[in-house]
C-alpha atoms as a PDB file:
ATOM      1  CA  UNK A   1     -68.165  17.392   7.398  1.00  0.00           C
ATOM      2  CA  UNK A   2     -66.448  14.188   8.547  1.00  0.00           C
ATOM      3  CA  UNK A   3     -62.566  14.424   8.606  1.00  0.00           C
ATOM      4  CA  UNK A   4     -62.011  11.553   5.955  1.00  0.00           C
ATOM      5  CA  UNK A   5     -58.611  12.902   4.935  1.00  0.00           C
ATOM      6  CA  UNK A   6     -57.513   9.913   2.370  1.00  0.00           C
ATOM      7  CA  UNK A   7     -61.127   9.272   0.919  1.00  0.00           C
ATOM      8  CA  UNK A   8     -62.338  10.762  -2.489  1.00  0.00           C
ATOM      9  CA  UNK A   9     -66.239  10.992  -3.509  1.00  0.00           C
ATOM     10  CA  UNK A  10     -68.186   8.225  -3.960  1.00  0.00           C
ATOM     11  CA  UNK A  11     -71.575   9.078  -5.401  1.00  0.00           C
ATOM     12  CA  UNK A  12     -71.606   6.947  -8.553  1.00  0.00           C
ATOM     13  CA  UNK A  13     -73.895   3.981  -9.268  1.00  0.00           C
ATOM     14  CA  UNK A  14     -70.863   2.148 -10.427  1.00  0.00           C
ATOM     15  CA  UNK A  15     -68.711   2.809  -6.707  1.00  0.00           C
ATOM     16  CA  UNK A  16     -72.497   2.005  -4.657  1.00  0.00           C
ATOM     17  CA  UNK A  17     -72.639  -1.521  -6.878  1.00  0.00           C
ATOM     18  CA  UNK A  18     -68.664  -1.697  -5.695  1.00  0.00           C
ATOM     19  CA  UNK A  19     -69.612  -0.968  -2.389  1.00  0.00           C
ATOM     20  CA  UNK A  20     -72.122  -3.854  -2.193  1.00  0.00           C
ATOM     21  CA  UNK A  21     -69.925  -6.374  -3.888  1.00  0.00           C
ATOM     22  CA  UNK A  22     -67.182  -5.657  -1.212  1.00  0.00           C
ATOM     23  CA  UNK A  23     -69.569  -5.962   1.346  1.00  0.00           C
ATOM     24  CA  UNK A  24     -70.969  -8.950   0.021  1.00  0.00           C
ATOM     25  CA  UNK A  25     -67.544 -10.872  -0.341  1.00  0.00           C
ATOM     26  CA  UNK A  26     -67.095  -9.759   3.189  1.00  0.00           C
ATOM     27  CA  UNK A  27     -70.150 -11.090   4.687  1.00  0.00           C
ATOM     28  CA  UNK A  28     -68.863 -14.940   5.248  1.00  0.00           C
ATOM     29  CA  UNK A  29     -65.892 -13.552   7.171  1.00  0.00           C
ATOM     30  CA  UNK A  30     -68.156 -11.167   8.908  1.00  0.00           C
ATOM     31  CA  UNK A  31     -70.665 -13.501   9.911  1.00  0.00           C
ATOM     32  CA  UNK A  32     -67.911 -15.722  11.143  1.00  0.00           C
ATOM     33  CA  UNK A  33     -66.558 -12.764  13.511  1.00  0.00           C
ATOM     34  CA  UNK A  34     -69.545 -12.186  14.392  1.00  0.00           C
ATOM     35  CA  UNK A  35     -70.583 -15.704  15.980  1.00  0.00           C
ATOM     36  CA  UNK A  36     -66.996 -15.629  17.141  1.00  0.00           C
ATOM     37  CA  UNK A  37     -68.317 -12.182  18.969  1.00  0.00           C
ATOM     38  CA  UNK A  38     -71.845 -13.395  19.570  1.00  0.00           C
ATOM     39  CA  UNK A  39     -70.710 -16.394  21.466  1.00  0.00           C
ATOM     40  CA  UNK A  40     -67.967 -14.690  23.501  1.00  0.00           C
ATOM     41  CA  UNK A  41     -70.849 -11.909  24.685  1.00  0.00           C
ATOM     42  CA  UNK A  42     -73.635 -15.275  25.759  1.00  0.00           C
ATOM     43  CA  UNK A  43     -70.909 -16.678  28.152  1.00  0.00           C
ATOM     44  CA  UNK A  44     -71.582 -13.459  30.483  1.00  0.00           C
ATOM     45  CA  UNK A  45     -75.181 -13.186  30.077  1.00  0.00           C
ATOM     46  CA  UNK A  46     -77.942 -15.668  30.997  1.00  0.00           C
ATOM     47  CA  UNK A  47     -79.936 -16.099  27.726  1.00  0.00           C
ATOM     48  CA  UNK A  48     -82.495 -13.674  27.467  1.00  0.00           C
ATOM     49  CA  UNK A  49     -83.639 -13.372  31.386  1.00  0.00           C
ATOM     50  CA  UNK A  50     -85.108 -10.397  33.187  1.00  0.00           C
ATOM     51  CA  UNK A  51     -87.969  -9.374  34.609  1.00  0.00           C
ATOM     52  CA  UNK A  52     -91.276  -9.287  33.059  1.00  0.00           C
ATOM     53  CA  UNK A  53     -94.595 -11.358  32.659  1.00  0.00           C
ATOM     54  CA  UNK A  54     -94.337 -15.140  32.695  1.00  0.00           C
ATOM     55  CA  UNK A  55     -94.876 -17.897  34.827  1.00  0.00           C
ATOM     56  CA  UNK A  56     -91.337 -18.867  35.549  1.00  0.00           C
ATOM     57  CA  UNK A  57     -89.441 -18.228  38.721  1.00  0.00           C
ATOM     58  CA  UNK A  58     -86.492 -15.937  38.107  1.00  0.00           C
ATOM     59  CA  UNK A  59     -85.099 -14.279  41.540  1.00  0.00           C
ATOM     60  CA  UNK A  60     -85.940 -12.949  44.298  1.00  0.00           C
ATOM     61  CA  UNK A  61     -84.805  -8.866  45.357  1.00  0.00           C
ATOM     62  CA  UNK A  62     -84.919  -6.745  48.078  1.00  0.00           C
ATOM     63  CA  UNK A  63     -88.378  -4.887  48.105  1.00  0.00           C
ATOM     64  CA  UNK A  64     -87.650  -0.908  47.115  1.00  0.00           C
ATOM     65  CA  UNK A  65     -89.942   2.284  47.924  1.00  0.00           C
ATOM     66  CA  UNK A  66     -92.282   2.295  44.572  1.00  0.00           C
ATOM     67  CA  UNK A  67     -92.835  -1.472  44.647  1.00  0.00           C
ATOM     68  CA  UNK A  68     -96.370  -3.354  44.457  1.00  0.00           C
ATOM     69  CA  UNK A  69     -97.097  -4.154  47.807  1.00  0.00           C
ATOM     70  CA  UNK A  70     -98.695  -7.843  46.197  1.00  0.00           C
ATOM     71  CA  UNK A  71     -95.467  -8.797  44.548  1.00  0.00           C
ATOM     72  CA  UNK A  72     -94.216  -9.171  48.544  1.00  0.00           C
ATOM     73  CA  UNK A  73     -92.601 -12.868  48.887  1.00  0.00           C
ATOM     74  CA  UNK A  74     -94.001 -13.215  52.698  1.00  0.00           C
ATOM     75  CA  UNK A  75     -92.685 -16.411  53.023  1.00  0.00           C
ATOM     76  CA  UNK A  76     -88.894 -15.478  51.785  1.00  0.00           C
ATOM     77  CA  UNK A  77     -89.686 -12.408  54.097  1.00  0.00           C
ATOM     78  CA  UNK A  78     -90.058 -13.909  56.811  1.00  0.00           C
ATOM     79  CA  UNK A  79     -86.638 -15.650  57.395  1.00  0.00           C
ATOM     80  CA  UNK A  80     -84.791 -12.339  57.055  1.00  0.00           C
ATOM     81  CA  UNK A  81     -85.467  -8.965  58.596  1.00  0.00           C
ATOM     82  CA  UNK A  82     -85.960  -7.481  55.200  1.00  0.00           C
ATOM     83  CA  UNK A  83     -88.894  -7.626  52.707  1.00  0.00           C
ATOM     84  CA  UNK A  84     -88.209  -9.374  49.357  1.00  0.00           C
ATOM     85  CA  UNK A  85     -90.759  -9.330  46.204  1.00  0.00           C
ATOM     86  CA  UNK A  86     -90.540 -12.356  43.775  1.00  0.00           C
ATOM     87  CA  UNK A  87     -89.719 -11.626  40.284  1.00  0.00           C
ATOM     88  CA  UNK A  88     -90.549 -13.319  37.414  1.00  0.00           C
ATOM     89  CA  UNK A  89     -89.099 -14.286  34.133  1.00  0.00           C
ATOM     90  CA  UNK A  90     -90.050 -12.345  30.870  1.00  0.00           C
ATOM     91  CA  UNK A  91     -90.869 -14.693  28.418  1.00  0.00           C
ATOM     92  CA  UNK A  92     -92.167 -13.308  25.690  1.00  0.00           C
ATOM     93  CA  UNK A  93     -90.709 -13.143  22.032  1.00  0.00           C
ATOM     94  CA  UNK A  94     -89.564 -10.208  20.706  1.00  0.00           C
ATOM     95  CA  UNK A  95     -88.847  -8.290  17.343  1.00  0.00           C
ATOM     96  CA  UNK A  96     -86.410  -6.402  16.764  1.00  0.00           C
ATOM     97  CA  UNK A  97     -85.192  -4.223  13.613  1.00  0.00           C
ATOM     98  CA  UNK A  98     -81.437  -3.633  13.294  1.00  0.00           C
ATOM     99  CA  UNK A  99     -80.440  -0.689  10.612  1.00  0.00           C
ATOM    100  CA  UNK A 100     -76.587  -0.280  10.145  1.00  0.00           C
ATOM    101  CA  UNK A 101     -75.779   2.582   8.099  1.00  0.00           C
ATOM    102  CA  UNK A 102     -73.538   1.611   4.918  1.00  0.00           C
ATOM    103  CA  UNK A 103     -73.373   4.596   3.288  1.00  0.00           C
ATOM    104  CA  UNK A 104     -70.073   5.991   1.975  1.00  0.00           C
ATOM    105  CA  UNK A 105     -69.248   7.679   4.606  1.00  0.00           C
ATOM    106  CA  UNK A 106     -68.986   4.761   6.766  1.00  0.00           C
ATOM    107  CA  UNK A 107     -66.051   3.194   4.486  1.00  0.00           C
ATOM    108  CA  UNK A 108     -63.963   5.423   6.129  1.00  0.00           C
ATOM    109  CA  UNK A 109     -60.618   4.085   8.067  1.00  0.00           C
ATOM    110  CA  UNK A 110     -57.879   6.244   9.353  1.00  0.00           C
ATOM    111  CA  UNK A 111     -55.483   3.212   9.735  1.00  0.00           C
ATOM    112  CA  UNK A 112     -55.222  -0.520   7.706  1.00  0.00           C
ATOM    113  CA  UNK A 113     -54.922  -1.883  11.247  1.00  0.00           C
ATOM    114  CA  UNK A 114     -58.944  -0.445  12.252  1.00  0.00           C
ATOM    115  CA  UNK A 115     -61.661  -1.546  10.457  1.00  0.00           C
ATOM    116  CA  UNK A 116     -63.827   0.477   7.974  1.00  0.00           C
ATOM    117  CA  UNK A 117     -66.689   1.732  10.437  1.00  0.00           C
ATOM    118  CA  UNK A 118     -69.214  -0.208   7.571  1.00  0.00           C
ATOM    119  CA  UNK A 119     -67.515  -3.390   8.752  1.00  0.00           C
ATOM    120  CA  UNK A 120     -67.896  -2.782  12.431  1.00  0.00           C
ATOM    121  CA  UNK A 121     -71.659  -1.744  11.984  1.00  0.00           C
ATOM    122  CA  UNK A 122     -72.156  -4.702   9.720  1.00  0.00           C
ATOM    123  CA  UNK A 123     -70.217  -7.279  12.688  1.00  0.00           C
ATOM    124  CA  UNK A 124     -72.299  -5.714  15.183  1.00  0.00           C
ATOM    125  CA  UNK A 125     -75.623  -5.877  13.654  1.00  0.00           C
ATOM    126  CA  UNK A 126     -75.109  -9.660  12.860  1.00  0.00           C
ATOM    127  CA  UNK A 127     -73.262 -10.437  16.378  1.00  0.00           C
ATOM    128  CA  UNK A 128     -76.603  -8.452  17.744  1.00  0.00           C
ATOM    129  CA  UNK A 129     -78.973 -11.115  15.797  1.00  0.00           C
ATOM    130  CA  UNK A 130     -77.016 -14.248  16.386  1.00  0.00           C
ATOM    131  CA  UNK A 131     -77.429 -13.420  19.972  1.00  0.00           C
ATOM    132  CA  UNK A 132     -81.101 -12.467  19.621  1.00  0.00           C
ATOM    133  CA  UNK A 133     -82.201 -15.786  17.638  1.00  0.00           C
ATOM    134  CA  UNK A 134     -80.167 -17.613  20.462  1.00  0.00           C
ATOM    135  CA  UNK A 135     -82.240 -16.468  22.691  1.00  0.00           C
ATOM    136  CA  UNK A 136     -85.299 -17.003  20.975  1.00  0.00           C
ATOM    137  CA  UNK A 137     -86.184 -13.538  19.622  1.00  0.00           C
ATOM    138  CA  UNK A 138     -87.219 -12.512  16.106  1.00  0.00           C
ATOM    139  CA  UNK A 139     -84.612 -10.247  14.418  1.00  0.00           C
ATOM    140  CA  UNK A 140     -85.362  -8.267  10.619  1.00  0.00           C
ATOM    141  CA  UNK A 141     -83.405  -5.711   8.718  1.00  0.00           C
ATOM    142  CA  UNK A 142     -85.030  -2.169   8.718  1.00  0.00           C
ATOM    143  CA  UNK A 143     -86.726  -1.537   5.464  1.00  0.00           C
ATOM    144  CA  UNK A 144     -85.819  -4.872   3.764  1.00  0.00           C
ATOM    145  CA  UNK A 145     -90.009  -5.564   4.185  1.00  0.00           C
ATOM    146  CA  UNK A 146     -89.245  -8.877   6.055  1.00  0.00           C
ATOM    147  CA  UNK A 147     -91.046  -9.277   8.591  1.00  0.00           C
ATOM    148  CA  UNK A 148     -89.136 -10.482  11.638  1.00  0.00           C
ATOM    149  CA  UNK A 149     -88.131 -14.005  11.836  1.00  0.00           C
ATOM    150  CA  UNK A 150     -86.786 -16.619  14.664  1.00  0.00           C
ATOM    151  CA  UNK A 151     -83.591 -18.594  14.499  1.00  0.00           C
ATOM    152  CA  UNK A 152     -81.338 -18.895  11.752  1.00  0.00           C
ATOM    153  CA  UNK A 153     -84.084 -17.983   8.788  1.00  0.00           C
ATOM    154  CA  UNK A 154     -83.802 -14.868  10.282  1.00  0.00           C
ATOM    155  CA  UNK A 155     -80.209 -13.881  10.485  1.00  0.00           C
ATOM    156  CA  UNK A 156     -79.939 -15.262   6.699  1.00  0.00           C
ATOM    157  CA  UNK A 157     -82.670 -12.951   5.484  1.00  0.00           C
ATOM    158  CA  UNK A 158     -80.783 -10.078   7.125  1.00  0.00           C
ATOM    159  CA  UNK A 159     -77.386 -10.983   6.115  1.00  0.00           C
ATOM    160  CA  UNK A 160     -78.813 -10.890   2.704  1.00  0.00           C
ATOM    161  CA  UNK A 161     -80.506  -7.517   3.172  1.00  0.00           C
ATOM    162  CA  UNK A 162     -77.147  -5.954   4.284  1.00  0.00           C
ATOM    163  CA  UNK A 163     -75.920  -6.488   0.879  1.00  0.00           C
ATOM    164  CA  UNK A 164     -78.643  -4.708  -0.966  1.00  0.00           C
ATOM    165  CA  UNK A 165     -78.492  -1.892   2.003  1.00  0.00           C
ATOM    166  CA  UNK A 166     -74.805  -1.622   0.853  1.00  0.00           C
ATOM    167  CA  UNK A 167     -75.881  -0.530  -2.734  1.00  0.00           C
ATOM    168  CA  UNK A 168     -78.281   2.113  -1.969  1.00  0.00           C
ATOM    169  CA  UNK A 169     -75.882   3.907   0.361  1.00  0.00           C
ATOM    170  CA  UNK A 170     -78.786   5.162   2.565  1.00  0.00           C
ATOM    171  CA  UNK A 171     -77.059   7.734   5.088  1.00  0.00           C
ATOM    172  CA  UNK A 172     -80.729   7.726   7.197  1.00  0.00           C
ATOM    173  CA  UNK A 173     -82.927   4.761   8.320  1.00  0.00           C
ATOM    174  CA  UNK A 174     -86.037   4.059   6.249  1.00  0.00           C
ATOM    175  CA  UNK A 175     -88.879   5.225   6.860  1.00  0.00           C
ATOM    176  CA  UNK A 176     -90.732   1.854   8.143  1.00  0.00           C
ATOM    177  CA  UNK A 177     -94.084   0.930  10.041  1.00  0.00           C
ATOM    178  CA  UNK A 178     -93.072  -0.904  12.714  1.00  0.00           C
ATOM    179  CA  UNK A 179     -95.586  -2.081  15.239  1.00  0.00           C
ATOM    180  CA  UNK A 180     -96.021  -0.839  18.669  1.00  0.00           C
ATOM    181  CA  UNK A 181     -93.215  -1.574  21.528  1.00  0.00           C
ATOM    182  CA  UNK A 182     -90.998  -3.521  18.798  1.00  0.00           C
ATOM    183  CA  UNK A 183     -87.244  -3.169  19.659  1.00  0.00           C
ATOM    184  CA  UNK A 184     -85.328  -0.992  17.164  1.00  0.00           C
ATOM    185  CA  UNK A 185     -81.377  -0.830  16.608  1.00  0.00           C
ATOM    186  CA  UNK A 186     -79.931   1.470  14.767  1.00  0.00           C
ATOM    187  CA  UNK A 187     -75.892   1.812  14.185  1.00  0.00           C
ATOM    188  CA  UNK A 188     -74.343   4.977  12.134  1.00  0.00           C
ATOM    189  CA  UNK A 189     -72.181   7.852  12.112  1.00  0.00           C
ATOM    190  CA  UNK A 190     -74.983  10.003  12.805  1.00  0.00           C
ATOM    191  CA  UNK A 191     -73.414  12.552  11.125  1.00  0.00           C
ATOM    192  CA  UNK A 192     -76.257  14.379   9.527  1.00  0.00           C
ATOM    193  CA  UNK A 193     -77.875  17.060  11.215  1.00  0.00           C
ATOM    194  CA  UNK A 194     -79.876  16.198  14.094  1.00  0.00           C
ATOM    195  CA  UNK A 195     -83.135  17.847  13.115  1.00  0.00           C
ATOM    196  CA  UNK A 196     -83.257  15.455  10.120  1.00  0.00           C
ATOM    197  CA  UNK A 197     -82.382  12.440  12.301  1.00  0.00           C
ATOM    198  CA  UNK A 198     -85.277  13.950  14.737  1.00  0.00           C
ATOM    199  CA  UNK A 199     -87.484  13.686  12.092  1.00  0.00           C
ATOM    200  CA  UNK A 200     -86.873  10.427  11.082  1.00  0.00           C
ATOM    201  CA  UNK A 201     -87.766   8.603  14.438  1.00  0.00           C
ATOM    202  CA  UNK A 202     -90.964  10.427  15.484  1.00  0.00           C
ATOM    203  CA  UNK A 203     -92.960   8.148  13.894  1.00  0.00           C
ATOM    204  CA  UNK A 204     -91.335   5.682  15.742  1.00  0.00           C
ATOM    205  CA  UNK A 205     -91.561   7.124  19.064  1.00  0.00           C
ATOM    206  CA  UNK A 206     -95.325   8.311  18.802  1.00  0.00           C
ATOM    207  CA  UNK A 207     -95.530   4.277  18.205  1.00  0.00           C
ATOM    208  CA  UNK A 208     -93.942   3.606  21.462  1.00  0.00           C
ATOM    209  CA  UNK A 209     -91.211   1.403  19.670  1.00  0.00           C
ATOM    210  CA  UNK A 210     -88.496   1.348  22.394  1.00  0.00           C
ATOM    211  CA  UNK A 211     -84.821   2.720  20.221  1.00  0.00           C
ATOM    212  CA  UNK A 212     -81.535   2.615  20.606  1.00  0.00           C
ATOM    213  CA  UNK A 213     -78.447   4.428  18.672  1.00  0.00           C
ATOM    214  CA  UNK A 214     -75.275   3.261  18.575  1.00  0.00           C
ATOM    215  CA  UNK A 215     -72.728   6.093  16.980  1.00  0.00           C
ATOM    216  CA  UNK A 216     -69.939   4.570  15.578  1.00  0.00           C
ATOM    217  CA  UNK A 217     -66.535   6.577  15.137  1.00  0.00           C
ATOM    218  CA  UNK A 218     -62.912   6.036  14.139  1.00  0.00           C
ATOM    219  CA  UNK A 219     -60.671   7.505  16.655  1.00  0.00           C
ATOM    220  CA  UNK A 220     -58.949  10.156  14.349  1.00  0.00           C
ATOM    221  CA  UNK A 221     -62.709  11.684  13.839  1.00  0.00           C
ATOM    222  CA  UNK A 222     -63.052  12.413  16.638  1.00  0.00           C
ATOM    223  CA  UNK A 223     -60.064  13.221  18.075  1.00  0.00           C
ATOM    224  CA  UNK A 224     -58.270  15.102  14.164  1.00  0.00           C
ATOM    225  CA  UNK A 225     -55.282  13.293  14.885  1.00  0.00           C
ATOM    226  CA  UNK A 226     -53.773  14.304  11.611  1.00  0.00           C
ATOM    227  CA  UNK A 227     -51.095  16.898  11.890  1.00  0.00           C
ATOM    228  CA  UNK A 228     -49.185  19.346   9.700  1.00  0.00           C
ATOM    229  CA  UNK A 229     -50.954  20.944   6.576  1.00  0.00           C
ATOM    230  CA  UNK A 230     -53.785  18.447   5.393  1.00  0.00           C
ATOM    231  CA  UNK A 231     -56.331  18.114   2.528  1.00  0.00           C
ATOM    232  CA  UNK A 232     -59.619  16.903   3.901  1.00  0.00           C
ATOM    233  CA  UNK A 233     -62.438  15.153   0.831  1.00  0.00           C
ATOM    234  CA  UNK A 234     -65.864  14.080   2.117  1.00  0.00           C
ATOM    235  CA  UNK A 235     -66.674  10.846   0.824  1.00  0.00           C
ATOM    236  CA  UNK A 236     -70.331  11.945  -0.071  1.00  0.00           C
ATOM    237  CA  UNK A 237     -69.540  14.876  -2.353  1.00  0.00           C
ATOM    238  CA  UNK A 238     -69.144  16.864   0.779  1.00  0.00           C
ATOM    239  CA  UNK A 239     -66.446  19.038  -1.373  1.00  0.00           C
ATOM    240  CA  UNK A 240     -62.677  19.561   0.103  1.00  0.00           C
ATOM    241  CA  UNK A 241     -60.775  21.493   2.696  1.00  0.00           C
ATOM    242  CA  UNK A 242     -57.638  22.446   3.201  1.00  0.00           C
ATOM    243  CA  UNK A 243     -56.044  23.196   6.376  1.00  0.00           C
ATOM    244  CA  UNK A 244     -52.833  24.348   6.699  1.00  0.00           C
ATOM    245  CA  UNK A 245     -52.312  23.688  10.244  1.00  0.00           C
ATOM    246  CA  UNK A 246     -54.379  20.503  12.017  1.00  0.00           C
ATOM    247  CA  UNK A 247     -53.213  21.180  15.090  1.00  0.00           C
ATOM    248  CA  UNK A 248     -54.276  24.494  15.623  1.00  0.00           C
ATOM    249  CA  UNK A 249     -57.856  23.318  14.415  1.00  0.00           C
ATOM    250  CA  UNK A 250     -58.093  20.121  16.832  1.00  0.00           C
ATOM    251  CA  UNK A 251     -59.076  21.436  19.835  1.00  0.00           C
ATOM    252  CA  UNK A 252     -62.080  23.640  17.847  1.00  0.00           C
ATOM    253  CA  UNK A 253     -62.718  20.070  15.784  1.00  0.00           C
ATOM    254  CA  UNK A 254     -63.105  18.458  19.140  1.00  0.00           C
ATOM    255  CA  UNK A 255     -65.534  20.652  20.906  1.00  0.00           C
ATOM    256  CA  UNK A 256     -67.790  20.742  17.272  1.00  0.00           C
ATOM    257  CA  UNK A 257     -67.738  16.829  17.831  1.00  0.00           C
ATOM    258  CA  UNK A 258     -68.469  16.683  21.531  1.00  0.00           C
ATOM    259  CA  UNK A 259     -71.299  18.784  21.041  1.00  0.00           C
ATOM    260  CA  UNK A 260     -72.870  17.143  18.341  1.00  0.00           C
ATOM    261  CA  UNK A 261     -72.557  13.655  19.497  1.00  0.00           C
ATOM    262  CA  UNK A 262     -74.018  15.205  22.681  1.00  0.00           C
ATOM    263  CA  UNK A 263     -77.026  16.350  21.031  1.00  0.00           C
ATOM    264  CA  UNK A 264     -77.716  12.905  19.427  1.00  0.00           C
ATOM    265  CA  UNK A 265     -77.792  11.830  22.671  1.00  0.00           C
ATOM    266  CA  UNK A 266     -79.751  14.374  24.227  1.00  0.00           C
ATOM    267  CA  UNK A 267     -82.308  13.650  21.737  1.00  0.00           C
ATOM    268  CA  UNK A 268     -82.058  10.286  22.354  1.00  0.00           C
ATOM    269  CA  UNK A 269     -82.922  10.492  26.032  1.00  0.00           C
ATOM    270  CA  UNK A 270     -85.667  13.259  25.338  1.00  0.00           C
ATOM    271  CA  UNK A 271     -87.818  10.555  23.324  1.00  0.00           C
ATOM    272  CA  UNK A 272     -87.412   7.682  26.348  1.00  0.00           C
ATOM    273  CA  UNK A 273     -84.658   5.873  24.161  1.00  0.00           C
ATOM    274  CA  UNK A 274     -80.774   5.210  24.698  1.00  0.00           C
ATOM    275  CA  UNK A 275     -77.867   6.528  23.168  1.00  0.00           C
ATOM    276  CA  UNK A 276     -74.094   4.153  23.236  1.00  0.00           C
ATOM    277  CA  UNK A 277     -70.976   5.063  21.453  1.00  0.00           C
ATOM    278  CA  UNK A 278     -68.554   3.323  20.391  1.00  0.00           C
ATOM    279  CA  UNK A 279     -65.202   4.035  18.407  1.00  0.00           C
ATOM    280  CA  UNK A 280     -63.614   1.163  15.884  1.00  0.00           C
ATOM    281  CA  UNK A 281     -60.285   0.768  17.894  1.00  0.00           C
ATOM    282  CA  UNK A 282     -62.390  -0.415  21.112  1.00  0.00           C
ATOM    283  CA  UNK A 283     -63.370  -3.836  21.773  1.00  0.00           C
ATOM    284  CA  UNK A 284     -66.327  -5.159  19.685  1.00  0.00           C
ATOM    285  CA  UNK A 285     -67.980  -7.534  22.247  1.00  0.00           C
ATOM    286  CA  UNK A 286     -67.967  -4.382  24.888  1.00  0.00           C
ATOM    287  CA  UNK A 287     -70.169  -2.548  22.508  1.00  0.00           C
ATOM    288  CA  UNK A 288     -72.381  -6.210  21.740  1.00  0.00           C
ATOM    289  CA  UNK A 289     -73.004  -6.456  25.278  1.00  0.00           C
ATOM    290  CA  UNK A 290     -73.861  -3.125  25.741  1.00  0.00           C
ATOM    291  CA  UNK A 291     -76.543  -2.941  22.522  1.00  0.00           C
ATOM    292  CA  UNK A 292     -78.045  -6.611  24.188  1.00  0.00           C
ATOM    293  CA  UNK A 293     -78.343  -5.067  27.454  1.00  0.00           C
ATOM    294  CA  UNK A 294     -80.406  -2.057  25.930  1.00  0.00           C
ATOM    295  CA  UNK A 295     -82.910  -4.190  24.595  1.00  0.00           C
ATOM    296  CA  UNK A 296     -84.160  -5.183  28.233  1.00  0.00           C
ATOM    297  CA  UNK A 297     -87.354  -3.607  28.367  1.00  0.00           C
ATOM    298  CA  UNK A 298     -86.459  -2.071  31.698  1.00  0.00           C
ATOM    299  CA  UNK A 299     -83.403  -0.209  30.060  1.00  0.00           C
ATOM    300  CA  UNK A 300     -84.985   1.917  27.076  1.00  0.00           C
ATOM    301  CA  UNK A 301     -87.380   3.178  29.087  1.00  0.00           C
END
């Protein structure tokens, strides 16, 4: 159970419709941050360059044990004493499904000055598609039934979908077809067990759709930096616990974290995906950058 110490049960049709209404009168500013966020990230990357099939000239790099001996530059070669293979651009458009998890869980904040982990998930998964249709890829939400679209159609489409996400609370991803080698995001807690989550991407990965997780924490989850006697509610009628001495508990509370946040990302890795973390009181664009850089297909795989 997730240490939401100040939050009370959510589970209503009445607090979900709340939910999305909040979210939805956030949106604006959100979408605001999150070209604010998008555009900070695109100063220290190059558009959407790396290596792949095109016709375009990228770079040239030192030839490594492994390497096609016909992607040898003999000419560049030849003016060093070091072989050198030519690499080119990858230009082809991709699509890419973002999930953020909105559920109640996720309106969880242990201090005014952090946001609600729902508003960081919801910042980065429209920083993540302003910087996608930038660079000429097709971005949809994850079982809105949009298919994915280019430029700013299809950050719109999502930004709307987010709202309706908000309302049915959905604490897993769809279920979804997606086709084979699209680029998948999805941003949560990851809080439920890891057999369900399992589950829930095999399709996915017997598709060969290249994943990545980003698990999104406030710092007092995972570090219980409550102290004293405390009175812990889930915000998913998870029930209540009382403990009448936190600091006692924390260091248990910390290994039970470690360890399951390590086995999302051990199953992560095991199905050729990646796994990123990233807590609410860290730096937005670090985590931006670091989603953007796990879309290159030479870093899920």
């Amino acid at each position: 159970m997730s240490p939401e110490a100040t939050a009370t049960p959510t589970t209503d049709l009445l607090a979900l419709r709340r939910g999305a209404e909040s979210l939805v009168a956030r949106l604006p500013g959100l979408l605001v941050e999150a070209d604010r966020v998008a555009a900070t990230v695109a100063q220290g990357v190059h558009g959407r360059r790396r290596t792949g099939t095109g016709e375009t000239f990228w770079q040239f790099r030192p030839y490594q044990p492994g390497d096609d001996r016909t992607e040898i530059d003999w000419r560049q070669s030849a003016r060093s004493r070091q072989l050198f293979v030519r690499q080119q651009e990858w230009e082809a458009a991709q699509s890419v499904w973002i999930w953020c998890d909105l559920s109640p869980s996720m309106r969880f904040r242990s201090d005014r000055h952090l946001p609600a982990k729902a508003d960081r998930a919801a910042l980065l998964a429209l920083a993540l598609a302003t910087l996608l249709v930038r660079g000429g890829e097709r971005v949809a939400l994850l079982g809105s039934g949009e298919r994915p679209r280019p430029g700013r159609a299809g950050l719109e489409r999502l930004m709307r979908g987010l709202a309706g996400a908000a309302e049915r609370g959905e604490r897993l991803p769809p279920a979804a077809d997606l086709p084979r080698f699209a680029g998948l995001v999805l941003l949560s807690d990851f809080l439920e067990p890891v057999e369900q989550l399992a589950g829930r991407l095999a399709p996915w990965v017997g598709a060969g759709v290249r994943g990545c997780l980003l698990q999104i924490a406030d710092p007092a989850e995972e570090l219980l930096a409550y102290g004293g006697r405390v009175l812990f509610e889930g915000l998913e009628n998870d029930g209540r616990v009382l403990v009448g001495n936190v600091a006692r508990a924390r260091g248990r509370w910390q290994e039970i974290w470690r360890a399951h946040r390590e086995e999302v990302e051990r199953l992560a890795t095991r199905q050729g995906w990646r796994a990123l973390r990233h807590r609410t009181d860290a730096s937005a664009q670090t985590a931006l950058l670091a989603l953007y850089q796990a879309l290159a297909p030479d870093a899920v795989r």
